[in-house]
C-alpha atoms as a PDB file:
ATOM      1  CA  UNK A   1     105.311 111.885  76.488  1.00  0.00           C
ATOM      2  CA  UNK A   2     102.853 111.550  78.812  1.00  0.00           C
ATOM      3  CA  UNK A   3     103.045 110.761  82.554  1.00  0.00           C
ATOM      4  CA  UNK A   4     101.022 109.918  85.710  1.00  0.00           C
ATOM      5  CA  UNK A   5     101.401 111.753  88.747  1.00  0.00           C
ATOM      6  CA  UNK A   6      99.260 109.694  91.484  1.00  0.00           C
ATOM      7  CA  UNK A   7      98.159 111.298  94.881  1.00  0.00           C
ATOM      8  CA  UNK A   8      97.956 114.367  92.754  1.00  0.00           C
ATOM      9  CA  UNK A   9      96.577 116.616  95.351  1.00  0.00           C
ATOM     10  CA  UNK A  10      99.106 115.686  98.546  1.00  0.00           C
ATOM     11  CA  UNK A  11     102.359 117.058  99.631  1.00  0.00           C
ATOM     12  CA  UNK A  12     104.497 115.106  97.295  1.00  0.00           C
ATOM     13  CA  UNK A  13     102.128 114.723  94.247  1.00  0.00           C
ATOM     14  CA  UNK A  14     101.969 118.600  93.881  1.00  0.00           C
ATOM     15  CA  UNK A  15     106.095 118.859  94.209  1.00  0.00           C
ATOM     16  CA  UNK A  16     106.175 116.000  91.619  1.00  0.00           C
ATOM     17  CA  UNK A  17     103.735 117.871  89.355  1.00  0.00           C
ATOM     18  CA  UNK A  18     105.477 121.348  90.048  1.00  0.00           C
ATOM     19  CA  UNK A  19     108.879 120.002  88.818  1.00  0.00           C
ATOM     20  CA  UNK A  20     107.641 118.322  85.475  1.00  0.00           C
ATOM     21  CA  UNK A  21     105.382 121.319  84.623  1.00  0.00           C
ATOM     22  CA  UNK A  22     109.119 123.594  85.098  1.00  0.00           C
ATOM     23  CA  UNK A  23     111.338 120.510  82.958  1.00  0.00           C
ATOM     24  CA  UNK A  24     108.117 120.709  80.229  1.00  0.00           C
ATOM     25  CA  UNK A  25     107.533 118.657  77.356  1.00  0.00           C
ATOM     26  CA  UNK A  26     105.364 116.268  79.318  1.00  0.00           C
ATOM     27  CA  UNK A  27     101.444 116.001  79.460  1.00  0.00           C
ATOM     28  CA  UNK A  28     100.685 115.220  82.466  1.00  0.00           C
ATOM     29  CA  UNK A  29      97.674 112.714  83.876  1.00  0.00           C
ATOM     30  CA  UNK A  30      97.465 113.453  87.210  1.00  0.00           C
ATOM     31  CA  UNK A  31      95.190 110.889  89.385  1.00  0.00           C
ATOM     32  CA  UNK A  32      93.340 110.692  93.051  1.00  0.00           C
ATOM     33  CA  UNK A  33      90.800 109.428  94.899  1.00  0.00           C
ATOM     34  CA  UNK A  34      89.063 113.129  95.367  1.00  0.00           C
ATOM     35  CA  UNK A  35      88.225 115.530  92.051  1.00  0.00           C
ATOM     36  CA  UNK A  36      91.104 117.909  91.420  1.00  0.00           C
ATOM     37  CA  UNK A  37      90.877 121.375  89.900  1.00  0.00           C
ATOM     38  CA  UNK A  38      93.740 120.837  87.338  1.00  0.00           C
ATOM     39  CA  UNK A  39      94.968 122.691  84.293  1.00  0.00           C
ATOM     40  CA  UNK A  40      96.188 118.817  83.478  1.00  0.00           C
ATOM     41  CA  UNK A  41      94.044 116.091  82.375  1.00  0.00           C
ATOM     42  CA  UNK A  42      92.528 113.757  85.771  1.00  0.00           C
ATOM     43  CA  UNK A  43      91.020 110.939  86.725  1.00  0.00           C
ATOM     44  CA  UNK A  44      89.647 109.938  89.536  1.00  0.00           C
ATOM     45  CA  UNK A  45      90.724 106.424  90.322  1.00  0.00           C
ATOM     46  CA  UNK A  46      91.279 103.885  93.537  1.00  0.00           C
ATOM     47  CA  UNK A  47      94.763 102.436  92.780  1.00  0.00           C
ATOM     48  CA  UNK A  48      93.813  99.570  95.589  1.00  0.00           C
ATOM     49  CA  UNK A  49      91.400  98.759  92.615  1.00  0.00           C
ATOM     50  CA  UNK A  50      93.272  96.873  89.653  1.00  0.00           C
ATOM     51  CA  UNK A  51      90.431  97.666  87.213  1.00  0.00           C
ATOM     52  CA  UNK A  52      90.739 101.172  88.077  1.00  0.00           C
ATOM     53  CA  UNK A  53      94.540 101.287  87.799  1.00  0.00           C
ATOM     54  CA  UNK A  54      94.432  99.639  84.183  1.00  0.00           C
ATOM     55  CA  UNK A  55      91.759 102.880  83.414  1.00  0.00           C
ATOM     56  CA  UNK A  56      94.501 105.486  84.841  1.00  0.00           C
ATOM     57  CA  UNK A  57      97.226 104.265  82.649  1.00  0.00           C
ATOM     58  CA  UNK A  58      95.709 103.913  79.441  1.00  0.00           C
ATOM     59  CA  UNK A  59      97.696 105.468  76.876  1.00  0.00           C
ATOM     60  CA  UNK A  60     100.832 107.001  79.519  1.00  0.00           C
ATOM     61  CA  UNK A  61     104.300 105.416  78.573  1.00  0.00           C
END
C-alpha cells in the first residue's frame, strides 16, 4: 500500500514517516512545498492548490 506523508520535512511529518518506515510494508510518497532528500518517492506540491493536490495523490489508497 502506498501512503502520503504531507509536510514531509517538519516536526511531525518526519515522526509520521519514522513510524511507518519501523511498521513496514508501506511505500511511502512523502510531499512539501521545499525539495526533500528522501530515500522515498516526493513531490513537491502546494496542497492550498487543488490541481496540485489531485497530482500528489495519484495512485496512493
Amino acid at each position: 500500500m502506498k501512503v502520503l506523508i504531507t509536510g514531509a520535512p517538519g516536526v511531525l511529518g518526519k515522526a509520521v514517516t519514522a513510524l511507518v518506515e519501523q511498521e513496514g510494508g508501506y511505500d511511502l510518497r512523502l510531499s512539501d512545498t521545499v525539495p526533500l532528500e528522501t530515500p522515498h518517492e516526493f513531490v513537491a506540491a502546494d496542497l492550498a492548490q487543488s490541481e496540485e493536490v489531485t497530482r500528489c495523490d495519484h495512485n496512493c489508497h
